[in-house]
N, C-alpha and C. Protein backbone atom coordinates (compact mmCIF):
# COMPACT_ATOMS: atom_id res chain seq x y z
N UNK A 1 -24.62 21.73 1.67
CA UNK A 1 -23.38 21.10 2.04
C UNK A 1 -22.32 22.20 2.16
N UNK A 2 -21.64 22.22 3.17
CA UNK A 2 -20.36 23.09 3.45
C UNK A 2 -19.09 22.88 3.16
N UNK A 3 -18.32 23.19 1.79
CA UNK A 3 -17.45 22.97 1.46
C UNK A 3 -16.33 24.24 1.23
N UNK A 4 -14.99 23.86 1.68
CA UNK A 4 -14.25 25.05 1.85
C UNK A 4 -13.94 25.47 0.25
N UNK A 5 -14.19 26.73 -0.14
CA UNK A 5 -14.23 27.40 -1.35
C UNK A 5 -12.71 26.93 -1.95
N UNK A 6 -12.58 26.72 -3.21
CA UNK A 6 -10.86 26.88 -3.93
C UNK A 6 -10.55 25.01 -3.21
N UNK A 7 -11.08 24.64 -2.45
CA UNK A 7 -10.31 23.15 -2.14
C UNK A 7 -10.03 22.35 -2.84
N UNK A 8 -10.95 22.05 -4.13
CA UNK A 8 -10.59 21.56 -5.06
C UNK A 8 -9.56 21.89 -6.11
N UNK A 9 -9.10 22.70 -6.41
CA UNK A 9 -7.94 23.20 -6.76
C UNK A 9 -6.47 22.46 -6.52
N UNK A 10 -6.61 21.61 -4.92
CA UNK A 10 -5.49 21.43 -4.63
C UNK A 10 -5.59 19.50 -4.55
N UNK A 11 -6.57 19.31 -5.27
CA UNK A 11 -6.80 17.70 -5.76
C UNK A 11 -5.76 17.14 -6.50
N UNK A 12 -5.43 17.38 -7.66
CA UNK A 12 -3.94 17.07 -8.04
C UNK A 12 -3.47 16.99 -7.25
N UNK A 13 -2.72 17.60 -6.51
CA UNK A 13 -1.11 18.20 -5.62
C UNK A 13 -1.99 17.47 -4.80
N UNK A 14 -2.67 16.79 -4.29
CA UNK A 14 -3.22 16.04 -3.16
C UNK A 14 -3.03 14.34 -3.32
N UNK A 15 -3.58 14.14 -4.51
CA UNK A 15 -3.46 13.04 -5.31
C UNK A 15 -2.02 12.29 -5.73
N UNK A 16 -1.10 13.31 -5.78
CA UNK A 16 0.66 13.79 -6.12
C UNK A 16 0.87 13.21 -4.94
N UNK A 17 0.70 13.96 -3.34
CA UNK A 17 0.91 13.55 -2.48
C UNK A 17 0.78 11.84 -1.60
N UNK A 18 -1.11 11.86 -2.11
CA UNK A 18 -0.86 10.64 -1.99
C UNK A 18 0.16 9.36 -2.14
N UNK A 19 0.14 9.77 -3.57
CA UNK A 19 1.03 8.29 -4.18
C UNK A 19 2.27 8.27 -3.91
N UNK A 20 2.69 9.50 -3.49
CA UNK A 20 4.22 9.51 -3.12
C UNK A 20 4.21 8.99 -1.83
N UNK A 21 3.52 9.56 -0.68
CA UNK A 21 3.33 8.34 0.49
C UNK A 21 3.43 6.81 0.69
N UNK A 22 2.06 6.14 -0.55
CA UNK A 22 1.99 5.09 -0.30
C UNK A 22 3.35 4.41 -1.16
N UNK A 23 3.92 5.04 -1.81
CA UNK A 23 5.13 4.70 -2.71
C UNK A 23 6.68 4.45 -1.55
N UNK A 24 6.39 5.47 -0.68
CA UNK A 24 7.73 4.99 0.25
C UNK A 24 6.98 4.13 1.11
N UNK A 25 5.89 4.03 1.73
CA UNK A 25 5.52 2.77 2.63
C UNK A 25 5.79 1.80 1.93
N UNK A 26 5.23 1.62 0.60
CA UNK A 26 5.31 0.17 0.31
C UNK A 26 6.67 -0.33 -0.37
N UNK A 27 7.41 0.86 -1.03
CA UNK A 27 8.85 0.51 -1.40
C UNK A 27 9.72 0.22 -0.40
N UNK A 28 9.81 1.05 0.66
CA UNK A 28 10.16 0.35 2.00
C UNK A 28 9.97 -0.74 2.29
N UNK A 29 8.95 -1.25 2.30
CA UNK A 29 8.42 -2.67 3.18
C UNK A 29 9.10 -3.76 1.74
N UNK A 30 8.70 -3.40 0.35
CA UNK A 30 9.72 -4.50 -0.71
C UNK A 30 10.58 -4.59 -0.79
N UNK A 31 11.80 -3.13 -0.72
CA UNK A 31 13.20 -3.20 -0.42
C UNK A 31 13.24 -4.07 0.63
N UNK A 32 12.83 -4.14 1.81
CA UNK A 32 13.13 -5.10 3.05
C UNK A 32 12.69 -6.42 2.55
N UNK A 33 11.76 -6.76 2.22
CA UNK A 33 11.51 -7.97 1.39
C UNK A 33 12.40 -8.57 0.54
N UNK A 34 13.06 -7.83 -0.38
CA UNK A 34 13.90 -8.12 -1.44
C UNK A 34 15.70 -8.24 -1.02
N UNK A 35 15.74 -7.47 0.14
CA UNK A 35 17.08 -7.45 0.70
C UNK A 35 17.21 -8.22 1.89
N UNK A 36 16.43 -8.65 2.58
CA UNK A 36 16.44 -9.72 3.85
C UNK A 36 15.14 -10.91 3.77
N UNK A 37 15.58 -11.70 2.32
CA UNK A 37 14.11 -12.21 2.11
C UNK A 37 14.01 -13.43 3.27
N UNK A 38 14.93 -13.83 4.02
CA UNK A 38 14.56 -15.15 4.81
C UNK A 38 14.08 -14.28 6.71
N UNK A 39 14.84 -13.71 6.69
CA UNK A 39 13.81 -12.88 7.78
C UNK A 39 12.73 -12.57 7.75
N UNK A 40 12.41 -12.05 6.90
CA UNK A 40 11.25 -11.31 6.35
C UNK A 40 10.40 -12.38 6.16
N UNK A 41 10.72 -13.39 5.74
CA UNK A 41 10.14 -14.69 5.31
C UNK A 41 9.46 -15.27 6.47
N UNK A 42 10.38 -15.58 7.55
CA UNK A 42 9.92 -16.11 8.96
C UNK A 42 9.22 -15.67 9.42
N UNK A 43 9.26 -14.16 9.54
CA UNK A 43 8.73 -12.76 10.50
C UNK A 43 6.98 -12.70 9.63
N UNK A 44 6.49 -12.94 8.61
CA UNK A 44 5.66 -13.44 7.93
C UNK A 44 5.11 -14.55 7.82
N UNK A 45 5.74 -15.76 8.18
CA UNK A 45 4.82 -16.87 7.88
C UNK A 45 5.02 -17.39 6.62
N UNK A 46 5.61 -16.89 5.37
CA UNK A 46 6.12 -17.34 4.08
C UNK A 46 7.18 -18.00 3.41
N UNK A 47 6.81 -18.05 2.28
CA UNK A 47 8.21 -18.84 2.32
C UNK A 47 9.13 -17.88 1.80
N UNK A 48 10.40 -18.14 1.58
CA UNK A 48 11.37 -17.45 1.32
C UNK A 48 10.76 -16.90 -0.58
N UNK A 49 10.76 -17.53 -1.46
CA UNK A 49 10.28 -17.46 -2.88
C UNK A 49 8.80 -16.25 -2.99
N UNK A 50 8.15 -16.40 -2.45
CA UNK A 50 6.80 -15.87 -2.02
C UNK A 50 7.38 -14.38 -1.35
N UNK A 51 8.10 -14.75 -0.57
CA UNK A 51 8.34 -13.28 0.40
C UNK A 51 9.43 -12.43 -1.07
N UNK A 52 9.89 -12.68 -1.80
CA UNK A 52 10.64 -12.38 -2.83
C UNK A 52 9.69 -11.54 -3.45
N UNK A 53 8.95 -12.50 -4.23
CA UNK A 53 8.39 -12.10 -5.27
C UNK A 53 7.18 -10.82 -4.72
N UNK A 54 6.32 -10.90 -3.24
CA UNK A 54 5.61 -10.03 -2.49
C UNK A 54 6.67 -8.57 -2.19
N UNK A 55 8.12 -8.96 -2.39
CA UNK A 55 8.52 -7.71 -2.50
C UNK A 55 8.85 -6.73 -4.02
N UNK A 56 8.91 -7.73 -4.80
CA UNK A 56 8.98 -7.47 -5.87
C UNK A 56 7.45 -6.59 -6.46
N UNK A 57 6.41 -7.32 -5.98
CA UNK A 57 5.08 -6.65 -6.30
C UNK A 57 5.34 -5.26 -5.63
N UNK A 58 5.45 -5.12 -4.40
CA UNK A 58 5.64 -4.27 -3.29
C UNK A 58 6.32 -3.01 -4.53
N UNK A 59 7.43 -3.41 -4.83
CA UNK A 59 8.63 -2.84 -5.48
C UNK A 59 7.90 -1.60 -6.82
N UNK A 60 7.32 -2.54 -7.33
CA UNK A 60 6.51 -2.43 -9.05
C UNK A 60 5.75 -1.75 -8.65
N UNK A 61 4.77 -2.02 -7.77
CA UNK A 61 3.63 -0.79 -7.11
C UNK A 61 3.83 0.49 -6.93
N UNK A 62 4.91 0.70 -5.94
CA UNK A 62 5.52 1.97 -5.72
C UNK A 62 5.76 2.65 -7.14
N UNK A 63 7.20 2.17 -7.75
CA UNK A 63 7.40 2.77 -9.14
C UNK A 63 5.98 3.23 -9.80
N UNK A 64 5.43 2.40 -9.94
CA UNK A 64 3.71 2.66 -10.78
C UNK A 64 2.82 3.86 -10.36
N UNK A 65 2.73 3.86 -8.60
CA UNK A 65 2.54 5.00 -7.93
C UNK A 65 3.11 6.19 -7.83
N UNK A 66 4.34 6.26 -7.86
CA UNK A 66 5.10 7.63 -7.75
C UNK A 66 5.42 8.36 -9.22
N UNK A 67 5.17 7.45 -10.61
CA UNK A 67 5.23 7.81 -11.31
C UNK A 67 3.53 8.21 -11.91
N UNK A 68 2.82 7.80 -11.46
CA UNK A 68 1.48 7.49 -12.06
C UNK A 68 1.01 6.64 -13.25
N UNK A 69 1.76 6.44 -13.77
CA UNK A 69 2.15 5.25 -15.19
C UNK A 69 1.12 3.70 -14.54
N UNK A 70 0.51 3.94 -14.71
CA UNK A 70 -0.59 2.57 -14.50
C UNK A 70 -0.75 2.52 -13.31
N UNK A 71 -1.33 3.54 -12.86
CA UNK A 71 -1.11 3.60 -11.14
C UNK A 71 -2.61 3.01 -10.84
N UNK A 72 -3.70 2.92 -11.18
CA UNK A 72 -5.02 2.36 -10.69
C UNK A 72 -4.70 1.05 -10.42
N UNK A 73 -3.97 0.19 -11.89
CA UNK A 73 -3.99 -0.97 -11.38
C UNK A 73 -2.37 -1.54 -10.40
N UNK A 74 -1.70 -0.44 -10.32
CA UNK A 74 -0.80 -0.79 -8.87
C UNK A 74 -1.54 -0.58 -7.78
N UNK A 75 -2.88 0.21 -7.26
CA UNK A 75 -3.35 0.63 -6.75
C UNK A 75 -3.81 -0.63 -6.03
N UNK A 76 -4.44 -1.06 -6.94
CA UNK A 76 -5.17 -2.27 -7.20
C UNK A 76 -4.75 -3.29 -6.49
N UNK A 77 -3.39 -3.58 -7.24
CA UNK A 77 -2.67 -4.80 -6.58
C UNK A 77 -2.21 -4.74 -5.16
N UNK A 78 -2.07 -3.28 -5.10
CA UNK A 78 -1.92 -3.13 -3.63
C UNK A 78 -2.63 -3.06 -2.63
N UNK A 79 -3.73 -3.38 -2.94
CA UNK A 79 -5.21 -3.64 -2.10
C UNK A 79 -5.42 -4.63 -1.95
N UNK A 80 -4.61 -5.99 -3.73
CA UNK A 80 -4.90 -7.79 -2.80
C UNK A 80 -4.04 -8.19 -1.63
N UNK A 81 -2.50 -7.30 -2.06
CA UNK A 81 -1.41 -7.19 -1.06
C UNK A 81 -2.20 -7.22 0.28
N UNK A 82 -2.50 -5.94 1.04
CA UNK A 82 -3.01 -5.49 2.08
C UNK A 82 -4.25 -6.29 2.84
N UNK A 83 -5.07 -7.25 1.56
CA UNK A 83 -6.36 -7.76 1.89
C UNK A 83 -5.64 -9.36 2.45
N UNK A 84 -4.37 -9.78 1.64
CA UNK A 84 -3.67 -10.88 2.10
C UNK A 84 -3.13 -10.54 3.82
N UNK A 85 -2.83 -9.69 4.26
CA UNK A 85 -1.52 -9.04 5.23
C UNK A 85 -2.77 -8.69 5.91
N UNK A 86 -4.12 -8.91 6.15
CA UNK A 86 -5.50 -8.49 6.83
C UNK A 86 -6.06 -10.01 7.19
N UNK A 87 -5.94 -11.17 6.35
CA UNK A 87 -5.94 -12.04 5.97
C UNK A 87 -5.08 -12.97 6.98
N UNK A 88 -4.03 -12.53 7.10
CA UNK A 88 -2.76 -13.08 7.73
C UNK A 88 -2.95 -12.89 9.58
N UNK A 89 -3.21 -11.73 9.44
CA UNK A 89 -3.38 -10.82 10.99
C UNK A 89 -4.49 -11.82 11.80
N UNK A 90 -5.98 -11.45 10.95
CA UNK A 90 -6.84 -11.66 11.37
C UNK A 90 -7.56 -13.15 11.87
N UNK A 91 -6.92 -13.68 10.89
CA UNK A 91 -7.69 -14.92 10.30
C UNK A 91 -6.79 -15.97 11.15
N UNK A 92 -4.91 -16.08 10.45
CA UNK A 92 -4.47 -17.14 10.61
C UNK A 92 -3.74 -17.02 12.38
N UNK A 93 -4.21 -15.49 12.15
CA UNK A 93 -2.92 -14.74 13.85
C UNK A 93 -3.97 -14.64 14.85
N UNK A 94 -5.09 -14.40 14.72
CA UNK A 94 -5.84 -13.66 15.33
C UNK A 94 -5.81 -13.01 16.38
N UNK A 95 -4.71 -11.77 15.19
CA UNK A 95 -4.88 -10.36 15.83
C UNK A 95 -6.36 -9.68 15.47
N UNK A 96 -6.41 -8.67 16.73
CA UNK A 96 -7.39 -8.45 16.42
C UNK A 96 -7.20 -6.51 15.81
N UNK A 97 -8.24 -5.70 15.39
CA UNK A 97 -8.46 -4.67 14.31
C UNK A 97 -6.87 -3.63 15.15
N UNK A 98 -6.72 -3.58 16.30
CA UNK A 98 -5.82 -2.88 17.16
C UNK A 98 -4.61 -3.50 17.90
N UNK A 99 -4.83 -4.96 17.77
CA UNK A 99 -3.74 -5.67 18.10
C UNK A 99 -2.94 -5.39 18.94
N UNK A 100 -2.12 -6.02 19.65
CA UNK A 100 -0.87 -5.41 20.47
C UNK A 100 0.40 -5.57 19.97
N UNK A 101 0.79 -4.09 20.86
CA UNK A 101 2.00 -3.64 20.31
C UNK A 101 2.00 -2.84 18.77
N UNK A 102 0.59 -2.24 18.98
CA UNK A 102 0.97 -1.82 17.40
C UNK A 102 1.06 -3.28 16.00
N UNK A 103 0.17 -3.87 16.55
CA UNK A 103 0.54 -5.06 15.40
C UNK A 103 -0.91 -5.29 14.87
N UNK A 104 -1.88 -4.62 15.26
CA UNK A 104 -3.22 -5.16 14.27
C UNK A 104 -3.22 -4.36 13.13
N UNK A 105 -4.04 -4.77 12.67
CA UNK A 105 -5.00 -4.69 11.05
C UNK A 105 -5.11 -3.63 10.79
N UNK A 106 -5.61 -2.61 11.57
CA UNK A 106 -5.64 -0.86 11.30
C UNK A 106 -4.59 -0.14 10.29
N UNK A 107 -3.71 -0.37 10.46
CA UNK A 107 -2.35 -0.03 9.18
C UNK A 107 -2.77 -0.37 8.17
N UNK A 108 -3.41 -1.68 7.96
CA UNK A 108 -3.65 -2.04 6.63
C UNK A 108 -5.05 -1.59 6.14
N UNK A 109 -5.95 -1.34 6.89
CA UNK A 109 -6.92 -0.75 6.40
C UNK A 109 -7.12 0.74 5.54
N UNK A 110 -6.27 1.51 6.54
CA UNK A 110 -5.88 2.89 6.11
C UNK A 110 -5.36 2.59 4.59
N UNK A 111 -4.34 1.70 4.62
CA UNK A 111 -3.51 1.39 3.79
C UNK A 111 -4.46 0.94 2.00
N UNK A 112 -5.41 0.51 2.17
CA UNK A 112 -6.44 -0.10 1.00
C UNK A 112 -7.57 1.60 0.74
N UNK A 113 -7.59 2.26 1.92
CA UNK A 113 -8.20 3.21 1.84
C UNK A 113 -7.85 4.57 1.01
N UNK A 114 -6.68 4.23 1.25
CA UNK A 114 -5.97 5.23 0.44
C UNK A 114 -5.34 4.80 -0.89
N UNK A 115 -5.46 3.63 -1.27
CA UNK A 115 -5.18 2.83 -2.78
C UNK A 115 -6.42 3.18 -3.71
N UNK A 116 -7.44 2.82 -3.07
CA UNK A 116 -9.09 2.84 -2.92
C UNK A 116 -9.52 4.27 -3.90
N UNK A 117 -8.98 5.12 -3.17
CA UNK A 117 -9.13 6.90 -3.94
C UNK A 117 -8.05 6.66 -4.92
N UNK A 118 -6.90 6.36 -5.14
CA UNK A 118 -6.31 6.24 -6.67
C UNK A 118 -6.89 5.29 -7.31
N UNK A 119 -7.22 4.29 -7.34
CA UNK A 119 -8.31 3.33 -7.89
C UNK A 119 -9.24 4.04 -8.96
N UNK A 120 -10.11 4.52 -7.70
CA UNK A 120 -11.44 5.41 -8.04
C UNK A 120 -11.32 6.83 -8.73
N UNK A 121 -10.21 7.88 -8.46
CA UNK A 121 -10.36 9.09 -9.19
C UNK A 121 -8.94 9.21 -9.91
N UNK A 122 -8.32 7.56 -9.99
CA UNK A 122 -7.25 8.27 -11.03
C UNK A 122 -5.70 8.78 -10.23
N UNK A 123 -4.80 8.94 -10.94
CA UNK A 123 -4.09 9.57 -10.62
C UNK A 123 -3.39 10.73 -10.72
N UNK A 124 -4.26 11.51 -11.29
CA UNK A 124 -4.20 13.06 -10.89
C UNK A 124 -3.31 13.94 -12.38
N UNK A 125 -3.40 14.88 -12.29
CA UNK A 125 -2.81 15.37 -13.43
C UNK A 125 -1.22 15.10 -13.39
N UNK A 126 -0.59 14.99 -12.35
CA UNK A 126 0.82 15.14 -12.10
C UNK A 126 1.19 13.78 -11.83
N UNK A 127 1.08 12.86 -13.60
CA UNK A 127 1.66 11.79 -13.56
C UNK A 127 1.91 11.60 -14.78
N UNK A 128 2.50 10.52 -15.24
CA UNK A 128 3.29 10.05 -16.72
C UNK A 128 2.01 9.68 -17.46
């Protein structure tokens, strides 16, 4: 197997990176949740209470992620998040994996994929 020498080295600071990513995607998308919950509400299919509290999860995730402080199981939750919002697309919209306009399922897949590796190896030395 061909693996670039020293790469592992930069697993932490990779892992670091990660969560800080998925921490502004998804704090983004709860701040908007939490600050325009009846738009957000419509633009979803939810109800106003539901779209609240989905930002509130949204919200808690991030913090959990960017700090690393129980980050597997924000990880976690942010994978039923994404499997609901896959759920939503697919099932009740039927969009399909590429959707138009930039509106299918692919975002969210990436999105569980990369929860998926904090899940599985943790969150890295460079956390609480």
């Amino acid at each position: 197997m061909f693996t670039i020498s020293g790469a592992t080295a930069f697993a932490d600071l990779s892992l670091l990176l990660m969560r800080v990513m998925l921490a502004f995607v998804f704090g983004t998308s709860g701040y908007s949740h939490l600050t325009k919950p009846k738009e957000r509400a419509a633009s979803i299919g939810m109800s106003v209470p539901f779209t609240v509290f989905l930002g509130a999860a949204e919200m808690a995730g991030s913090i959990a992620l960017v700090t690393g402080f129980l980050a597997q199981w924000a990880a976690l939750g942010l994978i039923l998040i994404m499997l609901g919002a896959i759920y939503m697309k697919a099932v009740k919209w039927h969009t399909g994996f590429w959707g138009e306009k930039s509106s299918g399922w692919n975002y969210e897949v990436l999105l569980i994929a990369m929860n998926l590796v904090i899940v599985t190896m943790g969150p890295g030395r460079y956390s609480l």
